[in-house]
C-alpha atoms as a PDB file:
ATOM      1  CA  UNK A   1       0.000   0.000   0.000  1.00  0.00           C
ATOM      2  CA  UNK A   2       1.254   3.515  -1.011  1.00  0.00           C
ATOM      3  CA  UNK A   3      -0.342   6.523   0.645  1.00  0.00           C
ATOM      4  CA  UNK A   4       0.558   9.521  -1.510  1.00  0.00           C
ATOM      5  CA  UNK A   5       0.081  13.262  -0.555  1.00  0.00           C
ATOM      6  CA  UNK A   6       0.673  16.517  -2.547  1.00  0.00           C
ATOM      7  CA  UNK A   7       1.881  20.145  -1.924  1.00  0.00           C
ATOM      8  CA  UNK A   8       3.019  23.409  -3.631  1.00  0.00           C
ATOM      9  CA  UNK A   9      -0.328  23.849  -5.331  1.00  0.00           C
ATOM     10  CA  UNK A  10      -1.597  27.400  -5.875  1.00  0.00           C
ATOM     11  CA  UNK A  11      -2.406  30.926  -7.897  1.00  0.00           C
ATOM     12  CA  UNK A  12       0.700  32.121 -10.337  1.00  0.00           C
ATOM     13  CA  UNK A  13       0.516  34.671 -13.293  1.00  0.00           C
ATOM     14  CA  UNK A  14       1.165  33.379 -16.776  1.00  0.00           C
ATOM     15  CA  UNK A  15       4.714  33.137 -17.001  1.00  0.00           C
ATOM     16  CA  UNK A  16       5.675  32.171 -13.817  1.00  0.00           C
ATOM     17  CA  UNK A  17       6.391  28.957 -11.745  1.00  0.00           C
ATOM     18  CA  UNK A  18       5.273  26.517  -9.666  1.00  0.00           C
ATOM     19  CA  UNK A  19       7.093  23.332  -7.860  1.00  0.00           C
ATOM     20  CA  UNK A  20       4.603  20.365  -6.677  1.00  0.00           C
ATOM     21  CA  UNK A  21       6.087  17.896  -4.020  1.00  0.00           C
ATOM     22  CA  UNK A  22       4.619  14.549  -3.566  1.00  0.00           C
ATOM     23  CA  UNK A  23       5.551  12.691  -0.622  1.00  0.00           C
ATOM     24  CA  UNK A  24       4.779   8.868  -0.259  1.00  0.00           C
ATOM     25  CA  UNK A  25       4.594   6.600   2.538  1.00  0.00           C
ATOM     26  CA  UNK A  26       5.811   3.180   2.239  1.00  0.00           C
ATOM     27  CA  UNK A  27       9.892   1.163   1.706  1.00  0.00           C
ATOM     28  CA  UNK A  28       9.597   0.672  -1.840  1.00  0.00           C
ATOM     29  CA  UNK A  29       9.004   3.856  -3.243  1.00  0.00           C
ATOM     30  CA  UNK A  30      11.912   3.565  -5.309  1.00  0.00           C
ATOM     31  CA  UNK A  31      10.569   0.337  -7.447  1.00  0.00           C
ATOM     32  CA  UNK A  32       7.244   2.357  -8.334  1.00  0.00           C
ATOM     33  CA  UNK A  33       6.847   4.858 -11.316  1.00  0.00           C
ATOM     34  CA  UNK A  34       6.105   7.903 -10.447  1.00  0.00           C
ATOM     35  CA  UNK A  35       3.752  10.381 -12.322  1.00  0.00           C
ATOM     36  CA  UNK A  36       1.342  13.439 -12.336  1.00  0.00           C
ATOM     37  CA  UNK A  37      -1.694  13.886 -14.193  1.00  0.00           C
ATOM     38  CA  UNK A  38      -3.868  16.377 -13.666  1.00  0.00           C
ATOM     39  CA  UNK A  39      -7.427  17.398 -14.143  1.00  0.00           C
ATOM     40  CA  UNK A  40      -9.437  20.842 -15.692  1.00  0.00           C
ATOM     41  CA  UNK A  41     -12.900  21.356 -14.819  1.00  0.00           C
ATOM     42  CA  UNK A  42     -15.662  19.267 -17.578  1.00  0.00           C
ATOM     43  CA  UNK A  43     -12.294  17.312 -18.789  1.00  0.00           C
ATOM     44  CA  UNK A  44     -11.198  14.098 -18.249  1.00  0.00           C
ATOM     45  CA  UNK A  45      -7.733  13.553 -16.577  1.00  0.00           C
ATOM     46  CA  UNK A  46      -4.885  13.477 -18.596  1.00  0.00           C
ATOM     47  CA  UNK A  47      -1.146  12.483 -18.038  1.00  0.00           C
ATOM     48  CA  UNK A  48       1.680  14.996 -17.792  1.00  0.00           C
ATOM     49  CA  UNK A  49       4.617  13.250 -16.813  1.00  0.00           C
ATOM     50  CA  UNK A  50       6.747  10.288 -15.802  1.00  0.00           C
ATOM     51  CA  UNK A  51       9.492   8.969 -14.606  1.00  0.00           C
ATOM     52  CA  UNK A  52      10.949   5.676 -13.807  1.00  0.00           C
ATOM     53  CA  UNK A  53      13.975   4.539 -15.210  1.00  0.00           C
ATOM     54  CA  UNK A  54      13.205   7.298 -17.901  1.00  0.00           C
ATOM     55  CA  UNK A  55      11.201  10.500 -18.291  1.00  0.00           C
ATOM     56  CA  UNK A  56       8.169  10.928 -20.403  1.00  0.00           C
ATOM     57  CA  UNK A  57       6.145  14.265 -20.477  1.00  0.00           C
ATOM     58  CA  UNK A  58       2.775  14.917 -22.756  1.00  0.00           C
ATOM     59  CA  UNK A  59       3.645  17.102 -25.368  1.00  0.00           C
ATOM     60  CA  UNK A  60       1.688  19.888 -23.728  1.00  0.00           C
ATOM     61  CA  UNK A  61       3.901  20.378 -21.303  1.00  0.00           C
ATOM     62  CA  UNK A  62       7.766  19.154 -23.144  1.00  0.00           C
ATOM     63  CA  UNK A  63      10.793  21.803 -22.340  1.00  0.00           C
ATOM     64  CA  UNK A  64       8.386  23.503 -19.983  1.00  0.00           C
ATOM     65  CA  UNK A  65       7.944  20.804 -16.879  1.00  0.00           C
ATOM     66  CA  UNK A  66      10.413  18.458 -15.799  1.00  0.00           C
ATOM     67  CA  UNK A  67       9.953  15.436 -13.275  1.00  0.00           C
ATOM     68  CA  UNK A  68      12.281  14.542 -10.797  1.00  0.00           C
ATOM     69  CA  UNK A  69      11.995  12.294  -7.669  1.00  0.00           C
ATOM     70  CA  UNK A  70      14.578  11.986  -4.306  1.00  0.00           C
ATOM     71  CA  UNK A  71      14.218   8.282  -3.490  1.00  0.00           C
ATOM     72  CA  UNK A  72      15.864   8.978   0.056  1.00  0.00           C
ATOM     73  CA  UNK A  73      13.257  11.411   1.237  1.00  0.00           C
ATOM     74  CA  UNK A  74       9.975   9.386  -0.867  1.00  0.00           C
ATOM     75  CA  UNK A  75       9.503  12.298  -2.922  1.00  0.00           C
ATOM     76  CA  UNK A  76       8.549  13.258  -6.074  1.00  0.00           C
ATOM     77  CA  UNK A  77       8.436  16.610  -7.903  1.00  0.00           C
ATOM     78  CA  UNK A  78       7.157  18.587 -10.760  1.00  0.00           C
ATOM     79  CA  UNK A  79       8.936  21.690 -11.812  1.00  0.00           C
ATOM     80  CA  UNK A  80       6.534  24.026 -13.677  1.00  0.00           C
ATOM     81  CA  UNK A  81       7.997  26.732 -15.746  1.00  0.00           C
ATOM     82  CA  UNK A  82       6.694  29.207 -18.483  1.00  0.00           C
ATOM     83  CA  UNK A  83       2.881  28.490 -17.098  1.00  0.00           C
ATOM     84  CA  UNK A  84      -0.015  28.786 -19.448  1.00  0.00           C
ATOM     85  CA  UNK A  85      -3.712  29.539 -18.361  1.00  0.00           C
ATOM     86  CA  UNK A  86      -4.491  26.138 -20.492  1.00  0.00           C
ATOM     87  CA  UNK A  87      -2.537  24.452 -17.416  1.00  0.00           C
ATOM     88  CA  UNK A  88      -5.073  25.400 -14.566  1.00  0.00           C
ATOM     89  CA  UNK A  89      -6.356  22.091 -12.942  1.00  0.00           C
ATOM     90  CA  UNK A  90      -5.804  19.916  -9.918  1.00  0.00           C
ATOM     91  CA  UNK A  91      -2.592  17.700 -10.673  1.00  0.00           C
ATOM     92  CA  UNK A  92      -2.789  14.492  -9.119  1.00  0.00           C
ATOM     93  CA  UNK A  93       0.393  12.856  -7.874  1.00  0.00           C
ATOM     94  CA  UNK A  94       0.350   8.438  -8.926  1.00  0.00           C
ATOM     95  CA  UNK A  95       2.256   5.587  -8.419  1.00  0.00           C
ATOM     96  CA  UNK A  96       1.992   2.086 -10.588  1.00  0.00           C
ATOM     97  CA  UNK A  97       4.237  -0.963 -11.355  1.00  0.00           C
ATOM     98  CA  UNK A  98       4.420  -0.417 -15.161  1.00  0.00           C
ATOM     99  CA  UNK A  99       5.462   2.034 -17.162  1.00  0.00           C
ATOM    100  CA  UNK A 100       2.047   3.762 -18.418  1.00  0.00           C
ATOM    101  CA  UNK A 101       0.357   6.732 -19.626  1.00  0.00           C
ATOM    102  CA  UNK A 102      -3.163   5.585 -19.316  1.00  0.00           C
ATOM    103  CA  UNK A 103      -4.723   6.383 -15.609  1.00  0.00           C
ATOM    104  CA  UNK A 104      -6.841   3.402 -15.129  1.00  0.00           C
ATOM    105  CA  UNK A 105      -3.043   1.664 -15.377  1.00  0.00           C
ATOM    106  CA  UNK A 106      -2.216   3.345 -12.010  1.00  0.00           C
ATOM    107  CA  UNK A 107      -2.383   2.097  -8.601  1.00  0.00           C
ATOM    108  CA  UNK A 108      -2.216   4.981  -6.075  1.00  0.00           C
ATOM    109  CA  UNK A 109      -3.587   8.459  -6.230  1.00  0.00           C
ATOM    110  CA  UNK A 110      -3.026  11.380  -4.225  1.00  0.00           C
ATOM    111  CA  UNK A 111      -6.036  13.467  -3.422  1.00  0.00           C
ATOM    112  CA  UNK A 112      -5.039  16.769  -5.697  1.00  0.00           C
ATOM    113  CA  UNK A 113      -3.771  19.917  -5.379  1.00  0.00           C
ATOM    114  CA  UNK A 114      -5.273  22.877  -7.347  1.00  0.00           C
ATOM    115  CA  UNK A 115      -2.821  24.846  -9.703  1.00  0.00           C
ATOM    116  CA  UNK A 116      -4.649  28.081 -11.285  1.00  0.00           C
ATOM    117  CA  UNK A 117      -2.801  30.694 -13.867  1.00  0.00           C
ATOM    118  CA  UNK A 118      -4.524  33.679 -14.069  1.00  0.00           C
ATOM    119  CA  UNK A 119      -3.736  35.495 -17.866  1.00  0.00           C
END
């Protein structure tokens, strides 16, 4: 069982950036994948990015996010840079055994945080 909870959510101006943690409970953080996906209002939710042994980031959001993860501390992070208003949602933070872009492939959710860019 992986508990999973998210921070760094918030309001930023079009331009700026954001950082989301994700910390996760459990000893074998470091054999999940990792991910974010997040979630605009009347859409379904959609992957951002990835990252087990490699990254993978929806094309959305290529040379402007990047994924990393600290396998000492359990975290995982998503650096958001160059923010559109098309990138307002909650992001979820999600952990699986397989390498996947597809949510129903995922095992653990976090329970959102809200990121809003105001234009």
């Amino acid at each position: 069982q992986v508990q999973l909870v998210e921070s760094g959510g918030g309001l930023v101006q079009a331009g700026g950036s954001l950082r989301l943690s994700c910390a996760a409970s459990g000893r074998t953080f470091s054999s999940y994948t990792m991910g974010w996906f997040r979630q605009a209002p009347g859409k379904e939710r959609e992957f951002v990015a990835s990252i087990s042994w490699k990254r993978i980031y929806a094309d959305p959001v290529k040379g402007r996010f990047t994924i990393s993860r600290d396998n000492v501390k359990n975290t995982v992070y998503l650096q958001m840079n160059s923010l559109k208003p098309e990138d307002t949602a909650v992001y979820y933070c999600a952990a699986t055994t397989k390498v996947a872009v597809e949510p129903s492939l995922w095992d653990y959710w976090g329970q959102g945080t809200q990121v809003t860019v105001s234009s």
